[in-house]
Protein backbone atom coordinates (compact mmCIF):
# COMPACT_ATOMS: atom_id res chain seq x y z
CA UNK A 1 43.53 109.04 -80.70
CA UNK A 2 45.31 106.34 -78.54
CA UNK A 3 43.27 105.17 -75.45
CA UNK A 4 44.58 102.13 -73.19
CA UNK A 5 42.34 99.00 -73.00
CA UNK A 6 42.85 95.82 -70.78
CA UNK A 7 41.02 92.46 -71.66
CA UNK A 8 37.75 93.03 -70.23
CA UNK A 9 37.72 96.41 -72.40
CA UNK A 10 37.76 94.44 -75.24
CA UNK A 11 35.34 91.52 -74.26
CA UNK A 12 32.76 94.82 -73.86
CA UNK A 13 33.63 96.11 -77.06
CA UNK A 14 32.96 92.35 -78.81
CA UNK A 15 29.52 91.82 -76.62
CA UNK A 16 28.77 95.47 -78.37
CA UNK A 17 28.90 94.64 -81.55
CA UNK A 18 27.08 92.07 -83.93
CA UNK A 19 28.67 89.85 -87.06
CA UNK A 20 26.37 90.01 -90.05
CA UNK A 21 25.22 86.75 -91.33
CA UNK A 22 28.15 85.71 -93.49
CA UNK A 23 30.62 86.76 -90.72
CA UNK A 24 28.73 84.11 -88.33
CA UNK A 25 30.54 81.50 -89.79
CA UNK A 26 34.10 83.08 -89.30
CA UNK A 27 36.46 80.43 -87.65
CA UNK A 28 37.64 82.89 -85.32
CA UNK A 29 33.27 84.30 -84.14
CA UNK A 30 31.60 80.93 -84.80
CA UNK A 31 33.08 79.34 -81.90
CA UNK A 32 32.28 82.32 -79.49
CA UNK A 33 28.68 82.89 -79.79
CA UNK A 34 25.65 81.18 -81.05
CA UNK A 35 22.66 82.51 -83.51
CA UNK A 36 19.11 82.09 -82.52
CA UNK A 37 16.76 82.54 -85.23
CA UNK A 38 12.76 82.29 -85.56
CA UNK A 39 10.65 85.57 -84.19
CA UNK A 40 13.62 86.94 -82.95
CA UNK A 41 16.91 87.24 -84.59
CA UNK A 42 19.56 87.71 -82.84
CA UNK A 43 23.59 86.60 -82.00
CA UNK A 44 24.59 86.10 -78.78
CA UNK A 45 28.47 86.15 -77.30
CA UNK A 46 29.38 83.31 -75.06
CA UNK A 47 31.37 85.18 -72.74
CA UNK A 48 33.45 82.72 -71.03
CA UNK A 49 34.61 81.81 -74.69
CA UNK A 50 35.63 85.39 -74.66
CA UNK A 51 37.34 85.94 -71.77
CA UNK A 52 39.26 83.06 -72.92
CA UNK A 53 40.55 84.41 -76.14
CA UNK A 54 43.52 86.71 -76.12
CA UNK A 55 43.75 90.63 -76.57
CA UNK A 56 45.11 90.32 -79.71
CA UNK A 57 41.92 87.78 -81.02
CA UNK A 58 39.47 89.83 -79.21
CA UNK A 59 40.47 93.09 -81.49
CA UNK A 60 40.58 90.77 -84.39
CA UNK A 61 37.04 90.03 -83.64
CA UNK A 62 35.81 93.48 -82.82
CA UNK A 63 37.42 94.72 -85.83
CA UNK A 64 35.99 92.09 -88.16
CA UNK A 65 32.47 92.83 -86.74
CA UNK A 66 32.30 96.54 -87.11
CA UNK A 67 34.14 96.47 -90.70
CA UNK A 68 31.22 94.01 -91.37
CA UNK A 69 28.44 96.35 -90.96
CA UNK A 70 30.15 99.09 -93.10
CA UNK A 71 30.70 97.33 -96.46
């Protein structure tokens, strides 16, 4: 299947998905979002680091995150 995408497409699929632990530290998510630990664990995207990043990155990251989850 082939769908189109434009850049905010893929900032929605990033905010979607979550990095496990060791893929926090990535130098290409680390930068983008920040972990808060204690009673609630959680990541969070910074989105304006997002929307800065280009298509290409943004798929990198998506990618990265989902194949994460699925080792």
């Amino acid at each position: 299947m082939t769908i189109e995408v434009d850049k905010q497409d893929l900032v929605n699929l990033v905010k979607g998905v979550v990095p496990n632990y060791e893929l926090m530290r990535h130098f290409l998510i680390k930068p983008n979002g920040d972990y808060v630990g204690g009673f609630v664990d959680k990541w969070q995207w910074n989105v304006s680091n997002l929307k800065d990043q280009s298509e290409e990155v943004l798929y990198d990251i998506y990618k990265r995150c989902k194949e994460s989850w699925n080792k």
